[in-house]
N, C-alpha and C. Protein backbone atom coordinates (compact mmCIF):
# COMPACT_ATOMS: atom_id res chain seq x y z
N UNK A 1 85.23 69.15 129.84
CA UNK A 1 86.45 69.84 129.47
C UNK A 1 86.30 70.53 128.11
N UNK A 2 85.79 69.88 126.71
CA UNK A 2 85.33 70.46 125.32
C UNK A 2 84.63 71.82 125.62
N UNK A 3 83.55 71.65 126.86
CA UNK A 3 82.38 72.87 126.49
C UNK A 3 83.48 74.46 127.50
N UNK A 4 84.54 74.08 128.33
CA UNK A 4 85.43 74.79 128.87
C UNK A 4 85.54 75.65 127.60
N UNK A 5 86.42 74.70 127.13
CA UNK A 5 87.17 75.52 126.02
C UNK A 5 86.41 76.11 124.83
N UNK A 6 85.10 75.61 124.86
CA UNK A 6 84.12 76.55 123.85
C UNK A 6 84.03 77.57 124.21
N UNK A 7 83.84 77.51 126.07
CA UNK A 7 83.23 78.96 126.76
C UNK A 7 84.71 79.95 126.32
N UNK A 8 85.52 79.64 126.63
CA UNK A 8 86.75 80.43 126.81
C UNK A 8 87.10 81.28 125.22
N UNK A 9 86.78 80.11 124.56
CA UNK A 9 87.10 80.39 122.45
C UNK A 9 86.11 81.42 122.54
N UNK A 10 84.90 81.45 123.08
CA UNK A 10 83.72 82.47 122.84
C UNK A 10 83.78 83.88 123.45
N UNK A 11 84.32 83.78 124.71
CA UNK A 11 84.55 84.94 125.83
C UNK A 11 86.24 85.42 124.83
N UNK A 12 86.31 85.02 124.04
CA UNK A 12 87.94 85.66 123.63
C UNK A 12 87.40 86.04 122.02
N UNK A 13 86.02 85.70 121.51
CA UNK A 13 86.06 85.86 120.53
C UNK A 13 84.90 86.81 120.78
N UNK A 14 84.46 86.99 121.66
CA UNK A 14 83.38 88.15 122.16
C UNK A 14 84.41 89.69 122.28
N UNK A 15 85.09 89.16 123.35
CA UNK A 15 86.29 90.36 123.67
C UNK A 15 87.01 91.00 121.84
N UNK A 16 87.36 89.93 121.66
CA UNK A 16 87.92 90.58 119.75
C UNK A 16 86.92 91.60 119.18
N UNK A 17 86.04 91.08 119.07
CA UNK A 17 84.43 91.37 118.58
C UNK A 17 84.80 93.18 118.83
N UNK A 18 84.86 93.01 120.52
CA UNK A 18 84.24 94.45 120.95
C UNK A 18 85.71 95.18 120.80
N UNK A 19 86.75 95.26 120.77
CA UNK A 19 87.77 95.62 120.53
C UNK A 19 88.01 96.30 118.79
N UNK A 20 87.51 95.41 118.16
CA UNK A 20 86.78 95.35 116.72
C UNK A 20 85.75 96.32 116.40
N UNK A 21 85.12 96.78 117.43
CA UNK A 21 83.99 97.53 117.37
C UNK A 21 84.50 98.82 117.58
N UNK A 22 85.20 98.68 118.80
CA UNK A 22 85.57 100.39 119.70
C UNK A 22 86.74 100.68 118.33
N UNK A 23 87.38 100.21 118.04
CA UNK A 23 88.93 100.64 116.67
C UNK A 23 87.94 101.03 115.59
N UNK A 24 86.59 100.81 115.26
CA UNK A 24 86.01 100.88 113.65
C UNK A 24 84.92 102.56 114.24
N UNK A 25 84.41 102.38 115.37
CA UNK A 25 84.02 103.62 115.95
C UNK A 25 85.12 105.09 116.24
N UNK A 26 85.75 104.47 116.76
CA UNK A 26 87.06 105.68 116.92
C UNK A 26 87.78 105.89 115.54
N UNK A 27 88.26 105.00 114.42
CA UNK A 27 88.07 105.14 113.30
C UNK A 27 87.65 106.26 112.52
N UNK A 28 85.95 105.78 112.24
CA UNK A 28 85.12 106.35 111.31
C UNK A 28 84.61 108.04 112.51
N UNK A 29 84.87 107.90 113.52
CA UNK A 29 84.82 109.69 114.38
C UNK A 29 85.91 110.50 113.74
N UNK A 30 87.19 109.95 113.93
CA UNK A 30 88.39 110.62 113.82
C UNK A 30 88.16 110.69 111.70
N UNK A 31 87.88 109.82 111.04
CA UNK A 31 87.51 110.19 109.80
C UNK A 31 86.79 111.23 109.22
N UNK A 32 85.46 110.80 110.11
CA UNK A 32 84.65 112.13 110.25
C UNK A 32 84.76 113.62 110.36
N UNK A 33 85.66 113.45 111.62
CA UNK A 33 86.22 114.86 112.01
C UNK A 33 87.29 115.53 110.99
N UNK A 34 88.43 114.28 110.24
CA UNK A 34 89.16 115.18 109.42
C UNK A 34 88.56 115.62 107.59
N UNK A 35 87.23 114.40 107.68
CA UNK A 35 86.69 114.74 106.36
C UNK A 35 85.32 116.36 106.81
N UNK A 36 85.28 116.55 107.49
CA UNK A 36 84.11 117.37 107.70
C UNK A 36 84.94 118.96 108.25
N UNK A 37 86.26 118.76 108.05
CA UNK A 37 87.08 119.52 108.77
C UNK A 37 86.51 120.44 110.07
N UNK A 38 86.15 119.80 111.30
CA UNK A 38 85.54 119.53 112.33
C UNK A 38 86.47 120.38 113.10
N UNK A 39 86.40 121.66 114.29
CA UNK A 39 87.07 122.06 115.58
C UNK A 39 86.53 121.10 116.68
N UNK A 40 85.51 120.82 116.00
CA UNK A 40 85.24 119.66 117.82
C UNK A 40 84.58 118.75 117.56
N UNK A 41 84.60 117.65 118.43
CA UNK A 41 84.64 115.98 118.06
C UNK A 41 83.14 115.93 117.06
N UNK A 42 83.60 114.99 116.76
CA UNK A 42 81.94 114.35 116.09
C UNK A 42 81.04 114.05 116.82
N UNK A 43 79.70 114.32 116.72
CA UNK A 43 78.91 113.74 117.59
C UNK A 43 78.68 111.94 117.43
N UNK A 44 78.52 111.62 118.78
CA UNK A 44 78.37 110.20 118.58
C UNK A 44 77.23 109.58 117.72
N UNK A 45 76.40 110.06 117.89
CA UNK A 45 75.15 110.15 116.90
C UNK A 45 75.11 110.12 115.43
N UNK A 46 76.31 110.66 114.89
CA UNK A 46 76.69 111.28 113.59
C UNK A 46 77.30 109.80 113.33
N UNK A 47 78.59 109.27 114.58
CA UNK A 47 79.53 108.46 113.70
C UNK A 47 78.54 106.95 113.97
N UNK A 48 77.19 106.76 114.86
CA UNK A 48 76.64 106.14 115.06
C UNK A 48 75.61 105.36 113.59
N UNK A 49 75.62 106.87 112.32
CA UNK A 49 74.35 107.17 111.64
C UNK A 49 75.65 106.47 110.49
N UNK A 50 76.64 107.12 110.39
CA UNK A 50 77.76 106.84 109.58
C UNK A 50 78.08 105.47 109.48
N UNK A 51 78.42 104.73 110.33
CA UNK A 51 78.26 103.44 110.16
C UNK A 51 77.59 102.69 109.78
N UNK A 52 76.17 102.72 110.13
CA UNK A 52 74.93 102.14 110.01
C UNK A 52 75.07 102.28 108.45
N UNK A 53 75.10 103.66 107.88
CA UNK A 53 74.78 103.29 106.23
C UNK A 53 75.70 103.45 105.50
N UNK A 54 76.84 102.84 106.40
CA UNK A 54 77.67 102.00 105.35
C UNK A 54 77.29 100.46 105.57
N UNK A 55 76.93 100.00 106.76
CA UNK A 55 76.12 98.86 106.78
C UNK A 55 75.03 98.72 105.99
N UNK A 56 74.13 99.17 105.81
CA UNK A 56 73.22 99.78 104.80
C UNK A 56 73.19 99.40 103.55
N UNK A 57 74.33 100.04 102.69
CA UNK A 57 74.97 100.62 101.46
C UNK A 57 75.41 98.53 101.30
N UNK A 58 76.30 98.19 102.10
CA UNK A 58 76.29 96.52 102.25
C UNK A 58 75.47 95.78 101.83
N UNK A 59 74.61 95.86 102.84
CA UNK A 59 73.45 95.15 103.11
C UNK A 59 72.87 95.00 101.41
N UNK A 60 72.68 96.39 100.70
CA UNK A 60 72.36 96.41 99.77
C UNK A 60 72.98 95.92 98.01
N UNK A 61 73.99 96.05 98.75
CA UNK A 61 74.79 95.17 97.49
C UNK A 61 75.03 93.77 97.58
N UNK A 62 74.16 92.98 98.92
CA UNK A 62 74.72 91.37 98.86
C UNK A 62 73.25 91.39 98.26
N UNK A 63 72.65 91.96 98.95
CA UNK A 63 71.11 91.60 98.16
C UNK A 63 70.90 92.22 96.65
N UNK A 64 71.53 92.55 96.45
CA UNK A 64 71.16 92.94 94.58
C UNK A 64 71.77 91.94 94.25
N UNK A 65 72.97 91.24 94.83
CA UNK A 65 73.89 90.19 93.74
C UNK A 65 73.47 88.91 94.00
N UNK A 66 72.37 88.76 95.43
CA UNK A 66 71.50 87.89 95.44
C UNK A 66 70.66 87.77 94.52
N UNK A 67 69.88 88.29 94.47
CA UNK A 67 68.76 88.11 93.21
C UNK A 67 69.30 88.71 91.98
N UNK A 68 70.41 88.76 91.34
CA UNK A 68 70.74 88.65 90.19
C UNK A 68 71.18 87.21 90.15
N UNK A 69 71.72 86.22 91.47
CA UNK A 69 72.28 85.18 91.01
C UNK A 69 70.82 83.87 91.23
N UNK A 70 69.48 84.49 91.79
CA UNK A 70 69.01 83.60 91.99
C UNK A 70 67.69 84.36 90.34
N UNK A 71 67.61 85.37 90.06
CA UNK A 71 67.55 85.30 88.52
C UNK A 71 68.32 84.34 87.52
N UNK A 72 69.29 84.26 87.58
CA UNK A 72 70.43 83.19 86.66
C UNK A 72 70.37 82.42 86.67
N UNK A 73 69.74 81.99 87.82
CA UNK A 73 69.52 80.36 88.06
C UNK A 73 67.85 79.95 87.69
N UNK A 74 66.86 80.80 87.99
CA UNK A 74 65.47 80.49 87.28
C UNK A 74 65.95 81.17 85.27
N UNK A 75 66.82 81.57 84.69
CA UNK A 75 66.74 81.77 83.72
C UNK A 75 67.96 80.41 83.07
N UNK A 76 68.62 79.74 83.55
CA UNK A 76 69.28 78.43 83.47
C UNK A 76 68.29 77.30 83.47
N UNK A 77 66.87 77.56 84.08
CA UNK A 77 65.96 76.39 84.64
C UNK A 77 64.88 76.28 82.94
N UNK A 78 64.80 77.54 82.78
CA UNK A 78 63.64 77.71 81.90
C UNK A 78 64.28 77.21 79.89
């Protein structure tokens, strides 16, 4: 009965997920289109590339504040 309700918590937290996905895609197109002042849609490709490096741009700021905090901690040691 527990692993039921795991499957079900997961299949509803999968579904969020992708619902989550299609609103941040249709989003950042329709952004696209009014920042690029666009007559016709964005290419998917474009809002595909757009995302990614803002994922990117992320990615890159947990890792700089990573190794500034694991600097702080070998300069606390010494």
């Amino acid at each position: 009965m527990f692993l039921c309700f795991l499957t079900e918590d997961k299949e509803t937290r999968q579904k969020l997920l992708l619902e989550a996905a299609v609103f941040k895609v249709v989003n950042r197109q329709k952004y696209l289109e009014i920042t690029e002042d666009r007559e016709q849609a964005v290419e998917k490709d474009d809002v595909i590339v757009s995302l990614i490096a803002d994922l990117q741009q992320e990615q890159d700021q947990e890792s700089e504040k990573l190794v500034n905090e694991m600097q702080d901690k070998v300069t606390n040691l010494c």
